[in-house]
C-alpha atoms as a PDB file:
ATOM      1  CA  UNK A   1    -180.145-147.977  -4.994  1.00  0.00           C
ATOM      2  CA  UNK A   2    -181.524-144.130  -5.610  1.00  0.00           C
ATOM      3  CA  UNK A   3    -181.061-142.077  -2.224  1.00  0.00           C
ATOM      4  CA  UNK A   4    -184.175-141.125  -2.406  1.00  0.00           C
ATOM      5  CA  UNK A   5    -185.537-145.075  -1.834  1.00  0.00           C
ATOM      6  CA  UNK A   6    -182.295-145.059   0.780  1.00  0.00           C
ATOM      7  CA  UNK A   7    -183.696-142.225   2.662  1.00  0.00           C
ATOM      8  CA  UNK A   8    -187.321-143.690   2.724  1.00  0.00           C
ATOM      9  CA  UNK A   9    -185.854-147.066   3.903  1.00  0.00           C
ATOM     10  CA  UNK A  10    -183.838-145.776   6.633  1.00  0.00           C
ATOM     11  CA  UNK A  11    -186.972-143.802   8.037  1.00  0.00           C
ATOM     12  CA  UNK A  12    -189.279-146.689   7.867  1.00  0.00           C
ATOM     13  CA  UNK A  13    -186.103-148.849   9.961  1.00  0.00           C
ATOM     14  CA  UNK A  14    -186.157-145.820  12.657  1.00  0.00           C
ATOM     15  CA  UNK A  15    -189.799-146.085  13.044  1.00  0.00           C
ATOM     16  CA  UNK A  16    -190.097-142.237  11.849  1.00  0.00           C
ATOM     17  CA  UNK A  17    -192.599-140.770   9.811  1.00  0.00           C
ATOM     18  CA  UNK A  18    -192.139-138.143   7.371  1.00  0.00           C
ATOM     19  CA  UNK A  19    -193.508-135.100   9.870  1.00  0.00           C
ATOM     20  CA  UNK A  20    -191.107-136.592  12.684  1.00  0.00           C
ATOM     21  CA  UNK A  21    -187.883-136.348   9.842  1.00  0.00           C
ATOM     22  CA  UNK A  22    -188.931-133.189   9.317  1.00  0.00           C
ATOM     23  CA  UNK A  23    -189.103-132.345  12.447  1.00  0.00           C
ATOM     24  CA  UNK A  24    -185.913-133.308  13.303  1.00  0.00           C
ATOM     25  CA  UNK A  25    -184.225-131.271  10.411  1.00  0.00           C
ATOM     26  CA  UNK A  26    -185.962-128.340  10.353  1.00  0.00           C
ATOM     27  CA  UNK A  27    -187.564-128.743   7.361  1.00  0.00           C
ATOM     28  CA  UNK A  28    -190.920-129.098   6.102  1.00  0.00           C
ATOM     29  CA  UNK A  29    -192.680-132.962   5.615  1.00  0.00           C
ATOM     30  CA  UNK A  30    -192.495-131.823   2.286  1.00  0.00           C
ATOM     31  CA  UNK A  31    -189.363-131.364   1.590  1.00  0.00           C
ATOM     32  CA  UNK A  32    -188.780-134.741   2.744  1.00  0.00           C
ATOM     33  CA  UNK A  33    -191.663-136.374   0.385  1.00  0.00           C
ATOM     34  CA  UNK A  34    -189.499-134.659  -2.638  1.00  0.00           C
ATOM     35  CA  UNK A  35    -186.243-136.135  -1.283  1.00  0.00           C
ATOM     36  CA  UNK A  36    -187.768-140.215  -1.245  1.00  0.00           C
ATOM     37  CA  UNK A  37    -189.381-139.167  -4.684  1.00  0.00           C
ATOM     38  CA  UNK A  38    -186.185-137.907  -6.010  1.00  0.00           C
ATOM     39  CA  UNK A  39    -187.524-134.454  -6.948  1.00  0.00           C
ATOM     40  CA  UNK A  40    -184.882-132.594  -4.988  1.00  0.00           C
ATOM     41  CA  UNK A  41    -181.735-133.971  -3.350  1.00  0.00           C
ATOM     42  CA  UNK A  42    -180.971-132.368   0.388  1.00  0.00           C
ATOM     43  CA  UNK A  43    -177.905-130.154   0.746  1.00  0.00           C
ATOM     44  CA  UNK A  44    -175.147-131.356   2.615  1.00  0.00           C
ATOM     45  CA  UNK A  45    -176.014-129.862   6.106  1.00  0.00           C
ATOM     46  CA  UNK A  46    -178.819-131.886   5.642  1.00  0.00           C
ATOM     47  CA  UNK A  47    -177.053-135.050   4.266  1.00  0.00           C
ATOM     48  CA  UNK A  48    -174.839-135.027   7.436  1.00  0.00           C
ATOM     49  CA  UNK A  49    -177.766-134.958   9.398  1.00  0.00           C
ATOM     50  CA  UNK A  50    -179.598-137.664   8.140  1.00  0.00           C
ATOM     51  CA  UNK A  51    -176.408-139.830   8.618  1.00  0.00           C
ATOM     52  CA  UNK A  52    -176.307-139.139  12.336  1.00  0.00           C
ATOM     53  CA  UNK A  53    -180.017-139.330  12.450  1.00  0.00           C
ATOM     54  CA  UNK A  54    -180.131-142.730  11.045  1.00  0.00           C
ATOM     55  CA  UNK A  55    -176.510-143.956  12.511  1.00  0.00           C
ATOM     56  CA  UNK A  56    -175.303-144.724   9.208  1.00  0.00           C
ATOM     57  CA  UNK A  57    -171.929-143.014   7.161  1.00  0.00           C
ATOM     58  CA  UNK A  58    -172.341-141.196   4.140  1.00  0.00           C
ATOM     59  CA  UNK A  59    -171.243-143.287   1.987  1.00  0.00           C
ATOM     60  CA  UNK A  60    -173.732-145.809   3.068  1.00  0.00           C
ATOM     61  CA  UNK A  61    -176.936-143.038   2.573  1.00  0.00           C
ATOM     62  CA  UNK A  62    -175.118-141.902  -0.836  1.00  0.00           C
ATOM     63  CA  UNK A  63    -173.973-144.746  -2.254  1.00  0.00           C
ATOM     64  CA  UNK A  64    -175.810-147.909  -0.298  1.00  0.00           C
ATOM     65  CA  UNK A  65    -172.286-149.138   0.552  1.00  0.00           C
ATOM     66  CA  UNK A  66    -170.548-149.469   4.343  1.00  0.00           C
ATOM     67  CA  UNK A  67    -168.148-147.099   4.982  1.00  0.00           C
ATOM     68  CA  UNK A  68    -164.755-148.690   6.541  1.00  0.00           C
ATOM     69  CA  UNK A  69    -163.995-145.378   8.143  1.00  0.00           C
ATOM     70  CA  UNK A  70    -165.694-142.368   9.281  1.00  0.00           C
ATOM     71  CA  UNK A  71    -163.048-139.868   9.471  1.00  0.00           C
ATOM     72  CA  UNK A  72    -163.810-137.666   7.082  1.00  0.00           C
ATOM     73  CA  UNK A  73    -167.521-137.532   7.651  1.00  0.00           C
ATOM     74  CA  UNK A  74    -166.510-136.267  11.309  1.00  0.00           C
ATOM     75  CA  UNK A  75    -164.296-134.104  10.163  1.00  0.00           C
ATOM     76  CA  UNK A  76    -166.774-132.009   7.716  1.00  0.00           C
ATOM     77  CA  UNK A  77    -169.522-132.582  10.905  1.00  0.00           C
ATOM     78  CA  UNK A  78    -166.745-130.489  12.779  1.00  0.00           C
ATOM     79  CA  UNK A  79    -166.500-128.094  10.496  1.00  0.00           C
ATOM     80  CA  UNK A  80    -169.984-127.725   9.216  1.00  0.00           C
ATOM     81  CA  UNK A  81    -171.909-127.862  12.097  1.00  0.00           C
ATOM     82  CA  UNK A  82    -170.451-128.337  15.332  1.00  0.00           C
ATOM     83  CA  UNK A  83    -167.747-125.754  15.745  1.00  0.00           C
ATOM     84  CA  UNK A  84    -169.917-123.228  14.163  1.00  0.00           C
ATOM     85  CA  UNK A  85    -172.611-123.841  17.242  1.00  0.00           C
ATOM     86  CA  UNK A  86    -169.883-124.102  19.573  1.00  0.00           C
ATOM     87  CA  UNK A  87    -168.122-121.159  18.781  1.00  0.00           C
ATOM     88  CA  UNK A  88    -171.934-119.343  18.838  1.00  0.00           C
ATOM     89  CA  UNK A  89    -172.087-120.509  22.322  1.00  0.00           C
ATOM     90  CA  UNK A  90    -168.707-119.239  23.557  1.00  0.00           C
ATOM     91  CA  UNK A  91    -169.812-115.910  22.232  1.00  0.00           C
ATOM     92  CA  UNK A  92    -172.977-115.738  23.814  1.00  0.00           C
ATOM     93  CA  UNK A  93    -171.680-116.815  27.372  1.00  0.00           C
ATOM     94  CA  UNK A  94    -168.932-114.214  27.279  1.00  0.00           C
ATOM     95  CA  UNK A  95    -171.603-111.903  26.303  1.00  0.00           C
ATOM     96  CA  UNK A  96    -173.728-113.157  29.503  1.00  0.00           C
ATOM     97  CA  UNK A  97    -170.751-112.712  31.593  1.00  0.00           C
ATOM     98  CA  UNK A  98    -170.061-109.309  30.654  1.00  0.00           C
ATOM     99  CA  UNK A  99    -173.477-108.119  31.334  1.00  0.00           C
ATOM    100  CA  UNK A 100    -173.481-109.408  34.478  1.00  0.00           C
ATOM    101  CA  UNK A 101    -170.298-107.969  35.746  1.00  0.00           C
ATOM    102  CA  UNK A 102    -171.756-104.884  34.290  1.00  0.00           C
ATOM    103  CA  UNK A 103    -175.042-104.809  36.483  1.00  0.00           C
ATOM    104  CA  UNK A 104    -173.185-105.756  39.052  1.00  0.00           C
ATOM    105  CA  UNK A 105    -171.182-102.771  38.992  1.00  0.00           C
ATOM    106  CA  UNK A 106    -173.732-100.334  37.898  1.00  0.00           C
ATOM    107  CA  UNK A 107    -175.831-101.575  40.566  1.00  0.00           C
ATOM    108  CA  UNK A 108    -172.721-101.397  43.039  1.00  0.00           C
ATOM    109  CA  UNK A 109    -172.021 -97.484  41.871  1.00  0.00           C
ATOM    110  CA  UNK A 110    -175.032 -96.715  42.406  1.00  0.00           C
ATOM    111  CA  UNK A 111    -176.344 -97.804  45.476  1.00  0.00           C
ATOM    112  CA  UNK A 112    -172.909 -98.910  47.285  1.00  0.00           C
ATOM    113  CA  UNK A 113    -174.062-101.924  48.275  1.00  0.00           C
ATOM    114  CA  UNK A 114    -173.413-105.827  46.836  1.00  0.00           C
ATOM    115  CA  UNK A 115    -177.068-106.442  45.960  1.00  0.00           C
ATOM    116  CA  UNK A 116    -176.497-106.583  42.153  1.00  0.00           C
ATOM    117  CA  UNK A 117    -174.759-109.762  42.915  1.00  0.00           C
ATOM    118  CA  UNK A 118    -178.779-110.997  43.118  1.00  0.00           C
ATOM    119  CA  UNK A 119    -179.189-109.437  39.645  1.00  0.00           C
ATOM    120  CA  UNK A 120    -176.334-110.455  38.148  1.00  0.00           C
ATOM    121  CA  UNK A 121    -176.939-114.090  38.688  1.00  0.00           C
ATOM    122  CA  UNK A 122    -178.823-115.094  35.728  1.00  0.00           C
ATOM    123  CA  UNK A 123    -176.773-113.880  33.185  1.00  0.00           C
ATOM    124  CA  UNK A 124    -173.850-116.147  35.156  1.00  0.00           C
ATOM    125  CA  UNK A 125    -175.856-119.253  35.146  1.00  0.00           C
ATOM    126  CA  UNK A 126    -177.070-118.544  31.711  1.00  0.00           C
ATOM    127  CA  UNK A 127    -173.603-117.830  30.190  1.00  0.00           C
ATOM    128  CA  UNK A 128    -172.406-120.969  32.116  1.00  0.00           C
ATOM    129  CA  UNK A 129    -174.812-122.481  30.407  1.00  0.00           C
ATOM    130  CA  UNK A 130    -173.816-121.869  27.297  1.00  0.00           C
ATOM    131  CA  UNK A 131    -170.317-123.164  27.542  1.00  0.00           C
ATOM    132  CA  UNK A 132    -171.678-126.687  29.101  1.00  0.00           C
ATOM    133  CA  UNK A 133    -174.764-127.624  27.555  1.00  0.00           C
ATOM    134  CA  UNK A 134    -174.217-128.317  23.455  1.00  0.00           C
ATOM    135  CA  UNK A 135    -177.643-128.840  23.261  1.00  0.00           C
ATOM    136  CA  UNK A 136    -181.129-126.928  23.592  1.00  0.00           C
ATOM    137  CA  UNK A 137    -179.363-123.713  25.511  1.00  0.00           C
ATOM    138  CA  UNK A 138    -182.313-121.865  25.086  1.00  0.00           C
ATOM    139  CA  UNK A 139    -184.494-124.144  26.887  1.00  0.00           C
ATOM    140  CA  UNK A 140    -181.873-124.733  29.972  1.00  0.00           C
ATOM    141  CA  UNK A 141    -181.343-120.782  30.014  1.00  0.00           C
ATOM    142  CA  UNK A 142    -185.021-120.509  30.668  1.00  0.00           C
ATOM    143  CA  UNK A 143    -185.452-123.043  33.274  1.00  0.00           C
ATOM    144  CA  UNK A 144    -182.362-121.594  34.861  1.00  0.00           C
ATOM    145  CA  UNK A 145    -183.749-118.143  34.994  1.00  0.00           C
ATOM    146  CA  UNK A 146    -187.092-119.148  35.961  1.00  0.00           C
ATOM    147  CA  UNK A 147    -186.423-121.535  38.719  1.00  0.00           C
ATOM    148  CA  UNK A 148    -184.234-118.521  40.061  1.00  0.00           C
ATOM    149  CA  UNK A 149    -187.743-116.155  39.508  1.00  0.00           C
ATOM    150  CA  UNK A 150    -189.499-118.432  41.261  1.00  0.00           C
ATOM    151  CA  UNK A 151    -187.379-118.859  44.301  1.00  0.00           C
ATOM    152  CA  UNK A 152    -187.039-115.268  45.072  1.00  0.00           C
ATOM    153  CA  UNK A 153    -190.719-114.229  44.122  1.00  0.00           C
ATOM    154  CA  UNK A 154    -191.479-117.086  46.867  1.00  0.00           C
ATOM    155  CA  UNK A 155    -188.394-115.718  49.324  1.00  0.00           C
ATOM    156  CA  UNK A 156    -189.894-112.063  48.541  1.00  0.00           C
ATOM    157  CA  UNK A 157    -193.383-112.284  48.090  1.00  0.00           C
ATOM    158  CA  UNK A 158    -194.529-115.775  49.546  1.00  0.00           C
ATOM    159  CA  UNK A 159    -196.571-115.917  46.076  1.00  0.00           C
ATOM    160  CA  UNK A 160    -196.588-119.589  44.933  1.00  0.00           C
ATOM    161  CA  UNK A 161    -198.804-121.346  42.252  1.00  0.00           C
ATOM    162  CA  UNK A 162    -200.806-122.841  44.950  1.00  0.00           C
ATOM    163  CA  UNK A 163    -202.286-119.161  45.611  1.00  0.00           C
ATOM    164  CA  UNK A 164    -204.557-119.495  42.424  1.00  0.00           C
ATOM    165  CA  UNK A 165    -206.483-122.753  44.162  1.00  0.00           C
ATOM    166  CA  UNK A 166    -208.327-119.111  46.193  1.00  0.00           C
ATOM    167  CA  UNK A 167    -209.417-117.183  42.706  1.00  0.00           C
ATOM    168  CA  UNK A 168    -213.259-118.073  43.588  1.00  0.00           C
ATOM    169  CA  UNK A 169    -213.017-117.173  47.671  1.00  0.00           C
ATOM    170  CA  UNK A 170    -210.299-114.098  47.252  1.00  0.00           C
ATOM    171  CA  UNK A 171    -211.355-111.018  48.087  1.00  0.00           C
ATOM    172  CA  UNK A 172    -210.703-107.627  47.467  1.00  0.00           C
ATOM    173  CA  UNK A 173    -208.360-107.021  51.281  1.00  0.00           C
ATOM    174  CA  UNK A 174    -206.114-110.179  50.548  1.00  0.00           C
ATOM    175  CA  UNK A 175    -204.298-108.029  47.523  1.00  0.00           C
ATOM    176  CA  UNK A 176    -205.534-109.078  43.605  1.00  0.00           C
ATOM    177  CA  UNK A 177    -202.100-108.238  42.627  1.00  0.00           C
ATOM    178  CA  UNK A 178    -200.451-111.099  44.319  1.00  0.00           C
ATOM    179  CA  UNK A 179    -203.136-113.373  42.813  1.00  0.00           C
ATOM    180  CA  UNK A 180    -202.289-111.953  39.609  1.00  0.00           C
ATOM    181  CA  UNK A 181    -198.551-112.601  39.678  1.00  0.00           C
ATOM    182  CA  UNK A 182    -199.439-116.499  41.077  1.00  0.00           C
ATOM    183  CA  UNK A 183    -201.949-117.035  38.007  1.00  0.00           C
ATOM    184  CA  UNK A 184    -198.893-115.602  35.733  1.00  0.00           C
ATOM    185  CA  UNK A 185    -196.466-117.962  37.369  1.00  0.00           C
ATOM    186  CA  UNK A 186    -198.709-120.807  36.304  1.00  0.00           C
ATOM    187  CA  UNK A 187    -199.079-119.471  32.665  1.00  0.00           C
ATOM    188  CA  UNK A 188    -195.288-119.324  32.517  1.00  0.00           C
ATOM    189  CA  UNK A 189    -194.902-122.874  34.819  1.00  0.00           C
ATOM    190  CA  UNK A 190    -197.221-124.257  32.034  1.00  0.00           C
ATOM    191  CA  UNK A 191    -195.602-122.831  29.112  1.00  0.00           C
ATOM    192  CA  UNK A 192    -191.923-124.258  29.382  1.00  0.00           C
ATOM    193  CA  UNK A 193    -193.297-127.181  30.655  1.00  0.00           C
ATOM    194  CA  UNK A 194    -195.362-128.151  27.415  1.00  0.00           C
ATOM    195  CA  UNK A 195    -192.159-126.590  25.490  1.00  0.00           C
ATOM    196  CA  UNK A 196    -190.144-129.167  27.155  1.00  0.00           C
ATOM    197  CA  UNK A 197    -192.465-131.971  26.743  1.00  0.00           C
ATOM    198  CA  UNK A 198    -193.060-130.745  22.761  1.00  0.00           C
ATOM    199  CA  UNK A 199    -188.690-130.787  22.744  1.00  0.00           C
ATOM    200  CA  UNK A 200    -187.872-134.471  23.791  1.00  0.00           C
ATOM    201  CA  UNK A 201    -191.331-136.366  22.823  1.00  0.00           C
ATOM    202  CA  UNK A 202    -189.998-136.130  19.447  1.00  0.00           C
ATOM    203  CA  UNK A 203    -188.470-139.471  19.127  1.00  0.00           C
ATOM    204  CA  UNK A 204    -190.498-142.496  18.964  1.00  0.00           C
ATOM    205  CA  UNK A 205    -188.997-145.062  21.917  1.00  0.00           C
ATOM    206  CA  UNK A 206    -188.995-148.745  20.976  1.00  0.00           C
ATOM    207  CA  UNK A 207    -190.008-150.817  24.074  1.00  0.00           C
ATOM    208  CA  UNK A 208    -188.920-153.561  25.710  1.00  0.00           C
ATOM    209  CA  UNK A 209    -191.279-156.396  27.350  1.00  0.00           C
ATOM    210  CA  UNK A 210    -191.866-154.422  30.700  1.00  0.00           C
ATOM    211  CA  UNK A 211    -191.590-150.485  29.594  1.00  0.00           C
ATOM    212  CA  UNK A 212    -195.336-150.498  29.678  1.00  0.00           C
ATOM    213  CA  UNK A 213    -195.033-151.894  33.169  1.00  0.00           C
ATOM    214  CA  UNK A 214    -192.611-149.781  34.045  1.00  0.00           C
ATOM    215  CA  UNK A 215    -194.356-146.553  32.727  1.00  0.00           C
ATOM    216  CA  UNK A 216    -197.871-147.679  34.836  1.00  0.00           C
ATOM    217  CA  UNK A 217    -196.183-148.388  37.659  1.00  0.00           C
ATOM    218  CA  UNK A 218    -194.036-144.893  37.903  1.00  0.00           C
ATOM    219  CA  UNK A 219    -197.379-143.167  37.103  1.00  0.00           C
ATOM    220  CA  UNK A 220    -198.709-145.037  40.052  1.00  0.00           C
ATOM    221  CA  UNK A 221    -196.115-144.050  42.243  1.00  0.00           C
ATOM    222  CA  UNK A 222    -196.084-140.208  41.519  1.00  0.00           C
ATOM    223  CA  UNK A 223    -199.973-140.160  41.999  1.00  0.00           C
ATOM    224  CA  UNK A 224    -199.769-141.826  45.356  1.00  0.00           C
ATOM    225  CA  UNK A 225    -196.731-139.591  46.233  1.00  0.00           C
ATOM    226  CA  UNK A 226    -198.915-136.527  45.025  1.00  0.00           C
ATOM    227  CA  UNK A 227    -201.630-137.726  47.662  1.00  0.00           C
ATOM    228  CA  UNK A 228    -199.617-138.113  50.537  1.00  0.00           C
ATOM    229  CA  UNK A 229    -198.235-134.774  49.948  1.00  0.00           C
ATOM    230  CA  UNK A 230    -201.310-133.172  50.063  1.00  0.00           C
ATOM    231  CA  UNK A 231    -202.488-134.757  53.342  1.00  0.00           C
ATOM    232  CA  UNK A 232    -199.015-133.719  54.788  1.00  0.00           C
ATOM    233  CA  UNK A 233    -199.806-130.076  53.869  1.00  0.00           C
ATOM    234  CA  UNK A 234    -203.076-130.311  54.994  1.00  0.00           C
ATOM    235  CA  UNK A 235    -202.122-132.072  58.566  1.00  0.00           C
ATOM    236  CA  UNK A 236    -201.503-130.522  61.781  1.00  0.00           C
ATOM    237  CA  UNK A 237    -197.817-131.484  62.035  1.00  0.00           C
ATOM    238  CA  UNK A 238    -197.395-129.596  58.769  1.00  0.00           C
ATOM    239  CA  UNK A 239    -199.344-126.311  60.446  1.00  0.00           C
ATOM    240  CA  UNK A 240    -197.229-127.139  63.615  1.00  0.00           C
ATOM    241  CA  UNK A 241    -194.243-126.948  61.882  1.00  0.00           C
ATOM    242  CA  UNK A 242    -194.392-123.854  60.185  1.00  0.00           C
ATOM    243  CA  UNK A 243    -194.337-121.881  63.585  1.00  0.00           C
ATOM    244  CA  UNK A 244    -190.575-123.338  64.308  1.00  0.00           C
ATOM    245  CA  UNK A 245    -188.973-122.210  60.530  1.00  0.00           C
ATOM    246  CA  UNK A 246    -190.357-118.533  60.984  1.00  0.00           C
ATOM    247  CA  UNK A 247    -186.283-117.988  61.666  1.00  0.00           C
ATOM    248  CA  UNK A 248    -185.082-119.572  58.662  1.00  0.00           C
ATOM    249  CA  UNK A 249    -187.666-118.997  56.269  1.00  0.00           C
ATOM    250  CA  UNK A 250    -185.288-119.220  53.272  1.00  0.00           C
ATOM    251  CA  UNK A 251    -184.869-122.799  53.880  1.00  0.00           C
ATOM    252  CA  UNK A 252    -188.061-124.019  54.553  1.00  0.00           C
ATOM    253  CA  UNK A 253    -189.072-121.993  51.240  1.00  0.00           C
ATOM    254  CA  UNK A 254    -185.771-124.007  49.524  1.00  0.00           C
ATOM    255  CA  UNK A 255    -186.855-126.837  50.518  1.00  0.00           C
ATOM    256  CA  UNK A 256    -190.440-126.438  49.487  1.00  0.00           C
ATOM    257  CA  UNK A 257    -189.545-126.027  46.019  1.00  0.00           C
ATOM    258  CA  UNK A 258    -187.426-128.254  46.090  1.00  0.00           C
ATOM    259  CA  UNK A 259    -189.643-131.260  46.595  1.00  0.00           C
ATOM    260  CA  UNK A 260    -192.387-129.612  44.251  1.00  0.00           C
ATOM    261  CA  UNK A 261    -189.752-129.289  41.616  1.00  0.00           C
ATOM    262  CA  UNK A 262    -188.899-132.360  42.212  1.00  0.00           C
ATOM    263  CA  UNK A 263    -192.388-133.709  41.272  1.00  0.00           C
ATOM    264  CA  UNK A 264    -192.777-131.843  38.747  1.00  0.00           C
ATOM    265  CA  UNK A 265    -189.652-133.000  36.925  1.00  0.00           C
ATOM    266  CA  UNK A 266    -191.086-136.824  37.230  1.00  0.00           C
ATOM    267  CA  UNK A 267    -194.228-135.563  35.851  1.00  0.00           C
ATOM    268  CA  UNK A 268    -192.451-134.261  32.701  1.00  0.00           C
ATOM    269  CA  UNK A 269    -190.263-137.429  32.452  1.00  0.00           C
ATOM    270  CA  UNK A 270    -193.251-139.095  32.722  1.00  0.00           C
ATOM    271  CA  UNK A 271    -195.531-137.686  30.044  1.00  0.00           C
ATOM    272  CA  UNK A 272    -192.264-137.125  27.418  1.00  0.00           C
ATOM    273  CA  UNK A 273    -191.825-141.228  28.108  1.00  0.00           C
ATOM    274  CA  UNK A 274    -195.421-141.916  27.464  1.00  0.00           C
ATOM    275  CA  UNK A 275    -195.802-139.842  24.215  1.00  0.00           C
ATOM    276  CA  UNK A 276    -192.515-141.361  23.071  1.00  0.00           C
ATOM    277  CA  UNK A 277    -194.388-145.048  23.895  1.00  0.00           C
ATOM    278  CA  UNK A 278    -197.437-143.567  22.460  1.00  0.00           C
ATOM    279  CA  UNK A 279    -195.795-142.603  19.021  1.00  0.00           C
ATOM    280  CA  UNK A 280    -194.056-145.518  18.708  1.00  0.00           C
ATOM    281  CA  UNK A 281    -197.107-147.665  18.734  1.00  0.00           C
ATOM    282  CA  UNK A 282    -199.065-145.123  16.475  1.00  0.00           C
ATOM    283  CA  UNK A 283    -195.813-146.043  13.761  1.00  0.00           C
ATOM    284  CA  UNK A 284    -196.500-149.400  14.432  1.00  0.00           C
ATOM    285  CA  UNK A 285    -200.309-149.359  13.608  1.00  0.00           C
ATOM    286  CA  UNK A 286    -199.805-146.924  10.579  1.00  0.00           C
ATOM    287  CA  UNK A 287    -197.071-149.671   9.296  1.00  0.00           C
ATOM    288  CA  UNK A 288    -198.937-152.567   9.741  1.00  0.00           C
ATOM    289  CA  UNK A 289    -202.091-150.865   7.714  1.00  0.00           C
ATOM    290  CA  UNK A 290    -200.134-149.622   4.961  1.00  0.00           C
END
């Protein structure tokens, strides 16, 4: 068997079309129509990639036969690719941790006080970030960074995204800036949202009997739990409240976030769940006509 009819054989058993291989190589659809037509062969980055993509050895994509032992494949995925990345990482997180002791002391020389300590943290959760995490750093670094924007814009400010629900009724004594920043926070909210949800909807899920129960019924639940938190923010005990956390604002505005956060993390699980469904059934129907 040619690897080019090997590599067209394994996509069709993942369920993947040629834009989703692509996809997840880095490479353009096609690239991968020349590979299953035998026009070009992919370099060995590539090669290694496929294997782990489609859970097979090398030998087996080269050669169509079973590999007893996958030693040496690990060994060149090691060296090719994973201590290259991981060695990348280390450097950048030192890097992070360097600038932040340095605006923490710059900030410290100059004004005497410890309040760079509030600067310096998102170059320590970012750098900590990059040891941990051996995947996506990018996106975790900004989600770290603004998750720690948003809490002290809302600590600082009291701007939330909720603010922009007044563009058609604000006027010009209740501060356009502030309305500004909140319609930027949503830009931004919005942005690394659909960046996450464009990330992970990648790969096609294969279903069992009750995921598409289980998908309405979570989608059920959120939208009732979005209701009922609207008429608790709306009620009286919620306007009676806020008169007894005036003293510890901080943690009434933690906790605030918190449960919107909250919410909106089910919301992206959600819709990255239902795409994946959604794609997988799309395979499905383009299979069955072809």
């Amino acid at each position: 068997m040619n690897l080019g009819k090997k590599i067209y054989e394994q996509r069709i058993k993942k369920n993947l079309s040629q834009g989703d291989l692509a996809n997840l190589l880095n490479v353009s659809r096609q690239s991968v129509s020349k590979w299953e037509n035998n026009n070009t062969v992919p370099d060995l980055e590539k090669m290694i990639k496929l294997s782990e993509i489609f859970e097979i050895s090398l030998d087996e994509l080269v050669k169509g036969e079973k590999s007893s032992s996958n030693h040496n494949v690990q060994v060149i995925k090691e060296v090719i690719i994973q201590e290259p990345k991981k060695e990348g990482r280390k450097t950048a997180g030192t890097i992070l941790f360097c600038m932040a002791f340095l605006t923490f002391l710059i900030i410290f020389m100059l004004s005497g006080s410890i309040g760079g300590i509030l600067f310096a943290i998102p170059f320590l959760v970012c750098g900590t970030i990059c040891f941990l995490a051996k995947k996506n750093v990018g996106l975790w670094c900004a989600w770290a960074v603004y998750l720690l924007a948003d809490l002290y814009i809302r600590w600082a400010t009291g701007i939330t995204i909720g603010l922009v629900r007044l563009t058609l009724i604000y006027t010009p004594d209740m501060n356009y800036a502030r309305l500004i920043i909140a319609w930027i926070i949503l830009f931004v909210t919005l942005l690394i949202m659909g960046i996450t949800i464009l990330r992970f909807s990648k790969y096609p899920l294969k279903p069992d009997v009750h995921h598409k129960k289980y998908l309405l019924t979570g989608w059920a639940i959120f939208l009732v739990v979005v209701v009922l938190h609207q008429l608790f923010l709306h009620s009286e005990f919620h306007i009676n409240l806020l008169h007894y956390v005036i003293s510890v604002p901080l943690a009434y505005i933690m906790t605030s976030m918190l449960i919107e956060w909250v919410g909106r993390g089910i919301l992206i699980f959600l819709i990255i769940y239902t795409l994946r469904y959604q794609r997988y059934l799309h395979q499905n129907e383009s299979m069955s006509h072809a």
